[in-house]
Protein backbone atom coordinates (compact mmCIF):
# COMPACT_ATOMS: atom_id res chain seq x y z
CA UNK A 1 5.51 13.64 -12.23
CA UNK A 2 5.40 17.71 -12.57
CA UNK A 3 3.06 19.47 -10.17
CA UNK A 4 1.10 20.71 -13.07
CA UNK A 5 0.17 20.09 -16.39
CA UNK A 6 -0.85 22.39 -19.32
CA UNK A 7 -4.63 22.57 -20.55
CA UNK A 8 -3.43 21.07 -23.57
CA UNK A 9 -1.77 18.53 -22.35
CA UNK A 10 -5.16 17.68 -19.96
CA UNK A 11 -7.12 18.08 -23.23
CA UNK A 12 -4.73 15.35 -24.90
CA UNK A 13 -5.79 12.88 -22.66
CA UNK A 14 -8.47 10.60 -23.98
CA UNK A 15 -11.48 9.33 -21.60
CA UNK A 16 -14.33 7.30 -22.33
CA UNK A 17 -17.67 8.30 -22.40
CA UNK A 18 -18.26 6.70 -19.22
CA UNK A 19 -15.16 8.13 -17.66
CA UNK A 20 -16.01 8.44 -13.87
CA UNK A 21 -13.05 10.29 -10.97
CA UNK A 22 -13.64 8.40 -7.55
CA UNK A 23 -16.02 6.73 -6.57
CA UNK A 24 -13.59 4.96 -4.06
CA UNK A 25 -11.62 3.54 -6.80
CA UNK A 26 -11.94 1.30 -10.37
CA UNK A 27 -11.39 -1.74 -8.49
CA UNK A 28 -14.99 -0.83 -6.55
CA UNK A 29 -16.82 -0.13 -9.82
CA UNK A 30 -15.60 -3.17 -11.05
CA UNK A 31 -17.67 -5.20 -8.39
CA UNK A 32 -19.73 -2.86 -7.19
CA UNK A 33 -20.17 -0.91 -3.71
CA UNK A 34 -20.91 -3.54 -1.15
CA UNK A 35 -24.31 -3.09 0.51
CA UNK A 36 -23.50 -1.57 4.13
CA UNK A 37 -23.28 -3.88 7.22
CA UNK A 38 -25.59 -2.90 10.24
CA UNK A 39 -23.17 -0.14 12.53
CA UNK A 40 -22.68 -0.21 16.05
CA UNK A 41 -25.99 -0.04 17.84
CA UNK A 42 -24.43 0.94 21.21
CA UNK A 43 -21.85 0.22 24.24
CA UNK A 44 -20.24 -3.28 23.71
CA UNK A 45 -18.09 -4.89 25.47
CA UNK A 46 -15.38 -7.59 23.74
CA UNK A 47 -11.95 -9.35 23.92
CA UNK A 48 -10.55 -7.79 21.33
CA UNK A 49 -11.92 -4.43 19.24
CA UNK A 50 -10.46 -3.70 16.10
CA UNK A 51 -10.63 0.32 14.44
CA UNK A 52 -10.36 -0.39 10.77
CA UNK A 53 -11.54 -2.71 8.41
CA UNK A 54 -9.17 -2.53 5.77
CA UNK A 55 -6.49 -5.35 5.28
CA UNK A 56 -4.77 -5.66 8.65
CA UNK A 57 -7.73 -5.09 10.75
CA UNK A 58 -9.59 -7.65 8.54
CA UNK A 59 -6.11 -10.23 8.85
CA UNK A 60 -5.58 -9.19 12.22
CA UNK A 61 -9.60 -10.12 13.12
CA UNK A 62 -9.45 -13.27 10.90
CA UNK A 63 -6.34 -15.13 12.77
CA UNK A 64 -7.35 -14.29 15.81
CA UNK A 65 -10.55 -16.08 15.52
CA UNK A 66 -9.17 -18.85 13.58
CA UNK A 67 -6.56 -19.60 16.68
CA UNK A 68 -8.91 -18.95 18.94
CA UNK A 69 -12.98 -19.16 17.55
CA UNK A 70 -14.36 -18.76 21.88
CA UNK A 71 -12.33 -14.93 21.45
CA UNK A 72 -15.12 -11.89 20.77
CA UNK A 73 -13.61 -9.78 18.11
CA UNK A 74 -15.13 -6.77 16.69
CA UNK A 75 -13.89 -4.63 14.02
CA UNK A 76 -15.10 -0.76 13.54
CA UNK A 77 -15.08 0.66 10.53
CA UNK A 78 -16.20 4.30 9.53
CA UNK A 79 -17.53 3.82 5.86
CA UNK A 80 -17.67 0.04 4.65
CA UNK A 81 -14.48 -2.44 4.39
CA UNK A 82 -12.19 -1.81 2.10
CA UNK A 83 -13.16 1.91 1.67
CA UNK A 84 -9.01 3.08 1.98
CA UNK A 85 -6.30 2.00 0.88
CA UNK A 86 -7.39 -1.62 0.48
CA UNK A 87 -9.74 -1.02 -1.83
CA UNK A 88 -7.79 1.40 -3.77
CA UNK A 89 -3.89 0.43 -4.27
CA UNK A 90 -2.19 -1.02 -6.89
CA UNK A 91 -2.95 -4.73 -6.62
CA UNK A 92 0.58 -5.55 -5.92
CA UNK A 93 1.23 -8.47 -3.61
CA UNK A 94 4.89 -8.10 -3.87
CA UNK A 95 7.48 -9.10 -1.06
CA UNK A 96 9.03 -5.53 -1.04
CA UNK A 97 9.43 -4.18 2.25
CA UNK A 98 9.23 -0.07 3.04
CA UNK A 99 12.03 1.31 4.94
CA UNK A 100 15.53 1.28 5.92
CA UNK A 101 16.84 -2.20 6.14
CA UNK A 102 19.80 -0.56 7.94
CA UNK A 103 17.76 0.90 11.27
CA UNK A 104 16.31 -2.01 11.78
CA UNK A 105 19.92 -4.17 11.67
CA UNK A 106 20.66 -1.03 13.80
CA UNK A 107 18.52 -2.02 16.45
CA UNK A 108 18.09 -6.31 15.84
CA UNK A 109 21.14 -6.96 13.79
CA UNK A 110 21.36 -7.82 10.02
CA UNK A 111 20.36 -11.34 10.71
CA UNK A 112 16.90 -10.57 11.99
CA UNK A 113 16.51 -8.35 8.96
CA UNK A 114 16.83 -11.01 6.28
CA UNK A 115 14.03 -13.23 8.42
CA UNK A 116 12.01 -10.19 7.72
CA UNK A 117 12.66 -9.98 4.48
CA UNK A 118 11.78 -14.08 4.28
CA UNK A 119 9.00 -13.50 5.85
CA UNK A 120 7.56 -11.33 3.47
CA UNK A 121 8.32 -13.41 0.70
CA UNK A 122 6.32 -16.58 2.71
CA UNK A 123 3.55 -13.64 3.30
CA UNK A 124 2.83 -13.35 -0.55
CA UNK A 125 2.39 -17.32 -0.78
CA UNK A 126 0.28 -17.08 2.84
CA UNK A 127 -2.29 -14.82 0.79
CA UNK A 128 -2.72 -16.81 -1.64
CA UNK A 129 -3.03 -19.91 0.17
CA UNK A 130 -5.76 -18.68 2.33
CA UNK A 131 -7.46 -17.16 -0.73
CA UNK A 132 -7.64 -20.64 -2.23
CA UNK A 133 -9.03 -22.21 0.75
CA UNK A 134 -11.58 -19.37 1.78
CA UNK A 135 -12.57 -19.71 -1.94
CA UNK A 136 -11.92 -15.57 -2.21
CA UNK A 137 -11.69 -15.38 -6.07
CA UNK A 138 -9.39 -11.78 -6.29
CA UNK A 139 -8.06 -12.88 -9.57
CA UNK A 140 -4.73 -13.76 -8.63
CA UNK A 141 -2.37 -14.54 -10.01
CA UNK A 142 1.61 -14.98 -9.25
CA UNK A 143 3.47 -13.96 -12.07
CA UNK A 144 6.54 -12.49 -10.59
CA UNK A 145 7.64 -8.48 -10.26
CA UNK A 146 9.12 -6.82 -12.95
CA UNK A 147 10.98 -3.32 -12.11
CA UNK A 148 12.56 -1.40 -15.47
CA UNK A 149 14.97 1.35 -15.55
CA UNK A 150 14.34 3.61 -18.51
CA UNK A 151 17.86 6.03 -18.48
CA UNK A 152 21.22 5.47 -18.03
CA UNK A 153 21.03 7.09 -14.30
CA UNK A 154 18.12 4.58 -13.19
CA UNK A 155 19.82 1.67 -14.67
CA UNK A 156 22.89 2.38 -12.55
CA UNK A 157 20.31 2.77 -9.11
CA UNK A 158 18.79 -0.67 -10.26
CA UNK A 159 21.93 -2.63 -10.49
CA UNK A 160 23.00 -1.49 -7.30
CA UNK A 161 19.37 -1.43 -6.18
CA UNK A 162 19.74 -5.70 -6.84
CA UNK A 163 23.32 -6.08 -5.83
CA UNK A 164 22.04 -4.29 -2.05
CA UNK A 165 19.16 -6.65 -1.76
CA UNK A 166 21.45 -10.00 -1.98
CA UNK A 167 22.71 -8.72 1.03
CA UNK A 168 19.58 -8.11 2.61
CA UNK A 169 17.45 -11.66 2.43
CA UNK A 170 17.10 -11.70 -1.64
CA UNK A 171 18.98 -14.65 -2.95
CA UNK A 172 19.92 -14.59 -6.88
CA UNK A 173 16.67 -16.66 -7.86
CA UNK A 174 14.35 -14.06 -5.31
CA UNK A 175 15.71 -11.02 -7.68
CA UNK A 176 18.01 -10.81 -11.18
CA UNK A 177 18.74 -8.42 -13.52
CA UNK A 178 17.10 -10.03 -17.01
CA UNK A 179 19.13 -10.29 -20.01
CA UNK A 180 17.17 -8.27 -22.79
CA UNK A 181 18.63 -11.42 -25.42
CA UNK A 182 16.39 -13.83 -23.65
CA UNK A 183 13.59 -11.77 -22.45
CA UNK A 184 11.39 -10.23 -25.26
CA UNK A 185 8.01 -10.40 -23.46
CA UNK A 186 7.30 -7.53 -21.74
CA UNK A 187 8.13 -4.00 -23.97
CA UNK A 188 8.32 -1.43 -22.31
CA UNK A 189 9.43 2.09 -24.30
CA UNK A 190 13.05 3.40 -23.37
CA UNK A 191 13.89 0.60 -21.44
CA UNK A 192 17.65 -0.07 -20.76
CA UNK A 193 17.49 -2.57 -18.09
CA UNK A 194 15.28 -4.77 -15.56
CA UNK A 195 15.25 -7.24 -12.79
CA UNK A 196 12.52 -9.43 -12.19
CA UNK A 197 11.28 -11.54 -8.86
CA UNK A 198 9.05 -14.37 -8.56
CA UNK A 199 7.97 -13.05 -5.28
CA UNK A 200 4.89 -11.29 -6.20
CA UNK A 201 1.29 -11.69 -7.44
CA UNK A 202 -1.44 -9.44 -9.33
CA UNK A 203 -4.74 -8.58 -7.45
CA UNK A 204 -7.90 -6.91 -7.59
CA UNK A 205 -7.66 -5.13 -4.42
CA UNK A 206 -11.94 -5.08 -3.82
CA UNK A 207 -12.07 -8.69 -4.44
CA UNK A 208 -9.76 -9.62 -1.66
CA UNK A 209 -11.03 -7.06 0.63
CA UNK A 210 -14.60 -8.20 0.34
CA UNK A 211 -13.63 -11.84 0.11
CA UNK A 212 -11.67 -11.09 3.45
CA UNK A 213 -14.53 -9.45 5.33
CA UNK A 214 -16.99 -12.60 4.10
CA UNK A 215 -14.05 -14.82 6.01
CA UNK A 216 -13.72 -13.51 8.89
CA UNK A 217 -17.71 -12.57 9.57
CA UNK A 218 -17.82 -16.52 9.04
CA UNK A 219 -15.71 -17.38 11.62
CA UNK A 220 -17.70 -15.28 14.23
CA UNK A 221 -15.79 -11.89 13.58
CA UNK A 222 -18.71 -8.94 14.22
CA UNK A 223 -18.07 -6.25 11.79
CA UNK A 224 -19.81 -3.00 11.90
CA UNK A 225 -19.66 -0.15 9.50
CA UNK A 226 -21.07 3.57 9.24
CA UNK A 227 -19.33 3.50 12.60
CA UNK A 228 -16.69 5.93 13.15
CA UNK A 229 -14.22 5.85 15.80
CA UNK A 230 -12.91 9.38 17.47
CA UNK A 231 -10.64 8.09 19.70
CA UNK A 232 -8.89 5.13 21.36
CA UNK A 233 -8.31 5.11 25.24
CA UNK A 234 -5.55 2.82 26.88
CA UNK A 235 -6.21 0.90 30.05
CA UNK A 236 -6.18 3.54 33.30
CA UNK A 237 -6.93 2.72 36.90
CA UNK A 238 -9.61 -0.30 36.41
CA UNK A 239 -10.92 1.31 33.47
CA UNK A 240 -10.07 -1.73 30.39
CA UNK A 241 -8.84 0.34 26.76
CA UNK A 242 -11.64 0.98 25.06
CA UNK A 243 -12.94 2.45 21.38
CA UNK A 244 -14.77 5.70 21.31
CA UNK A 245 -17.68 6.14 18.78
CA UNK A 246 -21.07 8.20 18.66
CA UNK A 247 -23.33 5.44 19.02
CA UNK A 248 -21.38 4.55 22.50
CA UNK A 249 -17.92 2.75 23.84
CA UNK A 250 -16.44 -0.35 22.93
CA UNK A 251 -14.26 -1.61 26.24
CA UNK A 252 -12.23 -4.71 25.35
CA UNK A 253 -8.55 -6.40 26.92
CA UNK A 254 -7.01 -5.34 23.66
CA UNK A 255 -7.67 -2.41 21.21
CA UNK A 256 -5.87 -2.65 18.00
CA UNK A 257 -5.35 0.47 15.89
CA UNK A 258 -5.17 -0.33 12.04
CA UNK A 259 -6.26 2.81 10.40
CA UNK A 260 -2.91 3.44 7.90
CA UNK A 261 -3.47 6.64 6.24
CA UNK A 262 -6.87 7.56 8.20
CA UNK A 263 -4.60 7.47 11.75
CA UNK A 264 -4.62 11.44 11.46
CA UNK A 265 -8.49 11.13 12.14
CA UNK A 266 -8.08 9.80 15.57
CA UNK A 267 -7.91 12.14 18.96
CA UNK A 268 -4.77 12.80 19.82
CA UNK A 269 -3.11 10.92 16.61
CA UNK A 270 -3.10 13.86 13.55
CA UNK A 271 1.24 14.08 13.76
CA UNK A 272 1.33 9.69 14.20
CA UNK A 273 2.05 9.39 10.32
CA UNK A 274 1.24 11.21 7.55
CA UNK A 275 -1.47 10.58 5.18
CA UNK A 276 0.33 9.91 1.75
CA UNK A 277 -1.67 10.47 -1.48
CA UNK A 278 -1.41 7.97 -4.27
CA UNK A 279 -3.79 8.25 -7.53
CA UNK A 280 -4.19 5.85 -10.24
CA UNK A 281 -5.78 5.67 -13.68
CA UNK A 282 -7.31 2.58 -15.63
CA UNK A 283 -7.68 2.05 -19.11
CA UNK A 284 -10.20 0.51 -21.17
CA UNK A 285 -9.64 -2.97 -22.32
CA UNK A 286 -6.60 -3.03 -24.90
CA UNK A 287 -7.37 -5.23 -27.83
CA UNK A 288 -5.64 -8.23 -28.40
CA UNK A 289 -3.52 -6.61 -31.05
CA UNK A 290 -2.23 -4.30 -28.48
CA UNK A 291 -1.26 -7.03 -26.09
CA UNK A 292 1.09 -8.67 -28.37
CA UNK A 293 2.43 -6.03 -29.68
CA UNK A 294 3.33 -4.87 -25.69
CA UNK A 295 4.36 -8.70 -24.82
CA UNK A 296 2.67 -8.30 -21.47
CA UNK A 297 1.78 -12.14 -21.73
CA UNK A 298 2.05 -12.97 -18.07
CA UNK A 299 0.56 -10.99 -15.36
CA UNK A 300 3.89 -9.51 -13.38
CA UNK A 301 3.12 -6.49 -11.76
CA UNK A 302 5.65 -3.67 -13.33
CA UNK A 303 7.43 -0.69 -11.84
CA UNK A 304 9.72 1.77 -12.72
CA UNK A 305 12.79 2.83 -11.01
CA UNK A 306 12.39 6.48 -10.95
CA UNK A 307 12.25 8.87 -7.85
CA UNK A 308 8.66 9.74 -8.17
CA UNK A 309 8.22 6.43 -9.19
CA UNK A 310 4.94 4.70 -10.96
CA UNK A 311 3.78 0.90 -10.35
CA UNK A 312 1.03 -0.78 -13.13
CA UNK A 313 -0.35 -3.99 -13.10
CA UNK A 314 -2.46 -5.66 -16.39
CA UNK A 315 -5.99 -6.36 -15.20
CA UNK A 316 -7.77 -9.85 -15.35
CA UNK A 317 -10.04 -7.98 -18.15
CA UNK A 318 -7.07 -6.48 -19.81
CA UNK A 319 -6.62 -3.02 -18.64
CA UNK A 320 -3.83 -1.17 -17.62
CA UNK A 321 -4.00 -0.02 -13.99
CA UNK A 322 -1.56 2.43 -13.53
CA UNK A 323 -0.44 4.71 -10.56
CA UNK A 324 2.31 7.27 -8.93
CA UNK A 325 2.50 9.90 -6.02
CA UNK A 326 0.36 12.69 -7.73
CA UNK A 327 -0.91 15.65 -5.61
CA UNK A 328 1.27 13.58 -2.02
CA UNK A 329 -0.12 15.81 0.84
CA UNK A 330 -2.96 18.17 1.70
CA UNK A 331 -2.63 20.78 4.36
CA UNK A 332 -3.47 19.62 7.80
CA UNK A 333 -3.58 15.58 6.77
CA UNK A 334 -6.79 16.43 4.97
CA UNK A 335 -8.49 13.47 3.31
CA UNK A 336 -9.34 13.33 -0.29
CA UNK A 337 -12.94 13.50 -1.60
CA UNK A 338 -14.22 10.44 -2.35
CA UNK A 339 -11.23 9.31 -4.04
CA UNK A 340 -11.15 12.21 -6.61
CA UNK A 341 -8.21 13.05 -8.64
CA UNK A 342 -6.85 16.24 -9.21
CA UNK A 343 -7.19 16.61 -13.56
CA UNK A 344 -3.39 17.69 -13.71
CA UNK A 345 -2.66 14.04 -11.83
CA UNK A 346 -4.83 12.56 -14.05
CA UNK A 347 -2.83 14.10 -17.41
CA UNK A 348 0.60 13.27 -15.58
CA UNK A 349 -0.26 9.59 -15.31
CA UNK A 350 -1.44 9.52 -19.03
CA UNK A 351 1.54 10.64 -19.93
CA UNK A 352 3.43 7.85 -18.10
CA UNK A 353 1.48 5.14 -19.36
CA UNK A 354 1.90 6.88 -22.84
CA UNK A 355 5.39 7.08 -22.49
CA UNK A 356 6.01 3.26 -21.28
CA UNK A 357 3.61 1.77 -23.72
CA UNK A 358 3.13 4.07 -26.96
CA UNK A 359 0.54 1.80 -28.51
CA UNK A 360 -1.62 2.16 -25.77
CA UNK A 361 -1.77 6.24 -25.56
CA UNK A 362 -5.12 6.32 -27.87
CA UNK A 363 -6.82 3.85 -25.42
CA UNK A 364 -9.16 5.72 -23.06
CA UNK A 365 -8.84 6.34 -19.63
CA UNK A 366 -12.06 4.72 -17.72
CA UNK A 367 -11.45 6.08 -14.34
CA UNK A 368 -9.16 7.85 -12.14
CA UNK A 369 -8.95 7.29 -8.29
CA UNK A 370 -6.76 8.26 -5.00
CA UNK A 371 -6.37 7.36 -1.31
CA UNK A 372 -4.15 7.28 1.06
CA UNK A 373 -1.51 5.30 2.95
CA UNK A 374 0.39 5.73 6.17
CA UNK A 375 3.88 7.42 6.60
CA UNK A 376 5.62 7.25 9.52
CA UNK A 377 8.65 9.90 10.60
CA UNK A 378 11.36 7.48 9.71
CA UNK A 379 9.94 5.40 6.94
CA UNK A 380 9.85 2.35 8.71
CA UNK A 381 6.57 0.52 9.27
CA UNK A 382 5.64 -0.79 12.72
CA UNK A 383 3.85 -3.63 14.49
CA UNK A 384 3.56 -3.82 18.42
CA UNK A 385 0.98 -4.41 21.21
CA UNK A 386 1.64 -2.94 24.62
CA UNK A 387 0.68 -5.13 27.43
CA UNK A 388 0.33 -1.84 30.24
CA UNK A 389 -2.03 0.05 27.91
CA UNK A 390 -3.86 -2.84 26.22
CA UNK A 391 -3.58 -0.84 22.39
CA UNK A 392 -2.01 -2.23 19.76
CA UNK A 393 -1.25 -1.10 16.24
CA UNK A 394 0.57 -1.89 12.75
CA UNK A 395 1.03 -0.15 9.87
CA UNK A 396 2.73 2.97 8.33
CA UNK A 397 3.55 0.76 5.54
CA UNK A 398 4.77 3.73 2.87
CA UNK A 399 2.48 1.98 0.11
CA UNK A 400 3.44 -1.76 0.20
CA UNK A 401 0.64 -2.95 2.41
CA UNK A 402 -0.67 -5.42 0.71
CA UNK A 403 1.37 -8.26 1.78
CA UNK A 404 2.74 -6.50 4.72
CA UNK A 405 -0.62 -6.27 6.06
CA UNK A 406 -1.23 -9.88 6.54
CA UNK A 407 2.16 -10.15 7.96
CA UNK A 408 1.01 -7.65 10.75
CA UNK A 409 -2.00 -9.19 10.97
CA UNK A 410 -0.59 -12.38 12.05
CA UNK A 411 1.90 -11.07 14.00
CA UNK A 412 -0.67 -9.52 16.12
CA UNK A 413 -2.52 -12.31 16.49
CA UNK A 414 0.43 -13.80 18.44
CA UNK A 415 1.26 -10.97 20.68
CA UNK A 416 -2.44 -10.72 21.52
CA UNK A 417 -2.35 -14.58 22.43
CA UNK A 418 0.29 -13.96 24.72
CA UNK A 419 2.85 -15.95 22.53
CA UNK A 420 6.93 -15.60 21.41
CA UNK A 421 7.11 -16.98 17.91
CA UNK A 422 9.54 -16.13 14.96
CA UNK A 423 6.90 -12.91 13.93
CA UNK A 424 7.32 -11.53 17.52
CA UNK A 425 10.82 -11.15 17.34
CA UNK A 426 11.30 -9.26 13.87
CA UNK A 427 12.87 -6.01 13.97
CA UNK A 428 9.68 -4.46 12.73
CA UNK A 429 7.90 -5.15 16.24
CA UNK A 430 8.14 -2.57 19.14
CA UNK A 431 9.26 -0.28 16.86
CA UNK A 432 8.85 3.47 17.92
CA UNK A 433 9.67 7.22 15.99
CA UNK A 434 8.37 10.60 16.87
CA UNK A 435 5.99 12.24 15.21
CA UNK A 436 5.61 14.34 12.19
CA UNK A 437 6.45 18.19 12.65
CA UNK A 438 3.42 20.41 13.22
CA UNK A 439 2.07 22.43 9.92
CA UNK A 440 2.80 24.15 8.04
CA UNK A 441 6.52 22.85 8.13
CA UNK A 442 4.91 19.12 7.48
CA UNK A 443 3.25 20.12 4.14
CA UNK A 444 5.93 22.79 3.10
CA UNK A 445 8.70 19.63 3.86
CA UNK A 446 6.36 17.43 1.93
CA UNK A 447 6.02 19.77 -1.29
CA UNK A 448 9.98 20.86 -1.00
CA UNK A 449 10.32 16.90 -0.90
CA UNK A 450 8.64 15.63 -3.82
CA UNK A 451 9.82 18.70 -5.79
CA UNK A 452 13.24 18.04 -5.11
CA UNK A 453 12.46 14.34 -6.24
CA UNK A 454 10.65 15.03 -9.66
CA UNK A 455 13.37 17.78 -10.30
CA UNK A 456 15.95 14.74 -10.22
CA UNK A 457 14.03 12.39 -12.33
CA UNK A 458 13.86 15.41 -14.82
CA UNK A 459 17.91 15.83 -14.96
CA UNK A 460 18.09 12.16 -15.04
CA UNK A 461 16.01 12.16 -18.06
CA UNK A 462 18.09 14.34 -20.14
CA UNK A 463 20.22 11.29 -19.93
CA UNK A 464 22.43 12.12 -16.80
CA UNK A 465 24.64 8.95 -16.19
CA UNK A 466 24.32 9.21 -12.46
CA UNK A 467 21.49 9.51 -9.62
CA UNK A 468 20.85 13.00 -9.35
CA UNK A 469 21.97 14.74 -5.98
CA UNK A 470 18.85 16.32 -5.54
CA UNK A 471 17.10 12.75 -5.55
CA UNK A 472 19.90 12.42 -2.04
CA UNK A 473 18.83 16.03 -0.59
CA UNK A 474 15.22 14.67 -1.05
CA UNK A 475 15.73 11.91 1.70
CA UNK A 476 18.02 13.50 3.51
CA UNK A 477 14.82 16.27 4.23
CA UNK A 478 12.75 13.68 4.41
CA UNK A 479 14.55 11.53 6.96
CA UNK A 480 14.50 8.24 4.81
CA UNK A 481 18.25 8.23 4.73
């Protein structure tokens, strides 16, 4: 997407009359803000304290007490659960894993990284299965992951995109390329090639967030809101680690950290990883008319292949949700408003969804949200618990959280418990990186970044046969290669 977009353009873009920007997100208006949970009332002392009541605090919290319902688990959550990212992404429950396969094998070997891989592909069934039997109705359902090249240069990057991953823990029925003779459903404008994988599932993000909370307060999990954490303090001297927040401290034998893009927030945390922006727009309902003529009949959840790349999902009430990168940084890991969304983002995504599905450019745009999600130095997301401090964290997860979440979360639960399993010993625990560079050389990188990568899907556009180099100076800068 361009950094800006013309007043005409903006102008172009139709909204309904009860268009709203923020709000949290679509997926909030949908069900409504929750009514706030009591906060904090003071000093408390626990087993384990949780900061963050988004997915992996909320997994984290909810395996723990199902292993082990005697353990005192609290989770501490500044506005109300769900409020960031997991109330606001994509609804993609995909088995797609962020980050260089290649440093992990670097550091575990290539073996360990295809039982990662596996792993996340048993995570996406794991979510649903406890969905079903916590009777958490988030509208899902598994219809597979569809990924479309739309120009001769992403075609090329997909192929090889699909060859890679059968090294990697993808077998030939986990991810194909799809032969356009036998696969009319699904039109999407300009396409010249896709894959598809059964290994994902549309969501409504709120649902499961809400229905996740309900969960684990049943099994005895406290959760308080309107309580914000400043800072987390490891174990020192006789002191146990312990959670910081105005209304007093929270001491416990293990504090886990599971703030993703809000990490920035904490004392002592602002260069951990990087707050990512990611905005999305939804549609009004398309008529039935419009459906067929798209093919969309199943719900897979559809990306492109391009460097600044966009990810859409149809809606249980027949929508288009669709999102990209937008505005990616502020200055000094500042935090959105509210979820607003700079106009020009708003126009760019339009034109997207106008541009992959013609038919549907005259339906209006209902609402337009952003938030945040966690980037770490190298890419790479992280789980790990350090038995000398007593803190714990996971995350980082570069915008495909919502399976890897629940991995993390039970992955925790076992190095909290004091046991080796299989999740213990993927490459993706322990891992450490150094932090992001100070500003203004984080937000200049950033911006020189994402230029360099919208500049390459514009060359590849104009119907360049191969990946653009400037899409391989990009990472390079970045640190992703």
């Amino acid at each position: 997407m361009t950094p800006f977009a013309t007043a005409a353009e903006m102008r172009a873009v139709p909204r309904s009359p009860g268009f709203r920007n923020g709000g949290v997100s679509y997926w909030f208006r949908d069900v409504g803000l929750p009514a706030r949970r009591p906060a904090l009332p003071g000093g408390a002392d626990y087993d384990v304290c949780i900061v963050g009541a988004g997915y992996t605090g909320l997994w984290t919290a909810y395996y723990l007490k199902k292993a082990r319902p005697d353990l005192r688990v609290a989770v501490l959550e500044r506005e109300f659960a769900g409020f960031g990212a997991s109330g606001r992404n994509g609804g993609w429950l995909s088995a797609e894993f962020a980050g260089s396969k290649r440093r992990y094998a670097a550091t575990h070997g290539k073996g360990a990284v295809v039982a990662l891989q596996r792993a996340m592909m048993a995570s996406v069934d794991e979510v649903v299965s406890v969905a079903e039997q916590e009777g958490v109705d988030a509208d899902i359902v598994k219809g597979g992951m569809r990924l479309v090249a739309t120009n001769p240069a992403q075609k090329a990057r997909l192929q090889e995109e699909v060859a890679e991953l059968h090294e990697w823990g993808y077998w030939p029925e986990d991810l194909h390329l799809l032969d356009p003779r036998g696969e009319p459903r699904l039109q999407v404008d300009g396409a010249v090639a896709a894959a598809y994988s059964p290994h994902a599932a549309r969501v409504h993000p709120a649902k499961l967030v809400i229905g996740l909370a309900a969960a684990a307060e049943a099994l005895g999990v406290d959760v308080f809101e309107d309580t914000a954490v400043s800072e987390i303090r490891s174990r020192t001297g006789g002191e146990r680690p312990c959670a910081v927040t105005p209304a007093g401290t929270v001491r416990a034998d293990h504090v886990i950290r599971a703030t993703e893009g809000f990490t920035a927030g904490l004392h002592g945390q602002r260069r951990q990883w990087l707050p990512m922006n990611s905005s999305m727009i939804a549609t009004e309902p398309l008529s039935e008319v419009m459906w067929r003529h798209i093919g969309w009949e199943r719900p897979e959840v559809l990306g492109d292949t391009a460097h600044a790349y966009c990810y859409a999902q149809r809606t249980a009430d027949g929508r288009i949700a669709i999102g990209g990168r937008g505005v990616p940084y502020r200055f000094g890991s500042a935090r959105d408003s509210n979820g607003a969304t700079p106009p020009q983002t708003i126009a760019e995504l339009w034109r997207v969804l106008a541009r992959l599905f013609p038919v549907a450019a005259e339906v209006p745009i209902a609402h337009a949200w952003s938030g945040v999600l966690g980037v770490p130095r190298d890419w790479c997301p992280s789980v790990d618990l350090d038995p000398e401090t007593g803190l714990g964290w996971a995350g980082g997860y570069v915008g495909s959280g919502v399976t890897t979440s629940n991995l993390a979360g039970r992955t925790l639960r076992d190095l909290v418990l004091g046991e080796r399993t299989e999740l213990t010993q993927l490459p993706w625990v322990g891992r450490r990186v150094r932090g992001w560079e100070p500003e203004p050389v984080r937000w200049v990188g950033t911006r020189l970044v994402y230029g360099l990568y919208r500049g390459a899907d514009r060359r590849e556009s104009d119907r360049v046969s191969r990946t653009s180099r400037l899409a391989g100076i990009a990472g390079r800068l970045a640190g992703r290669e």
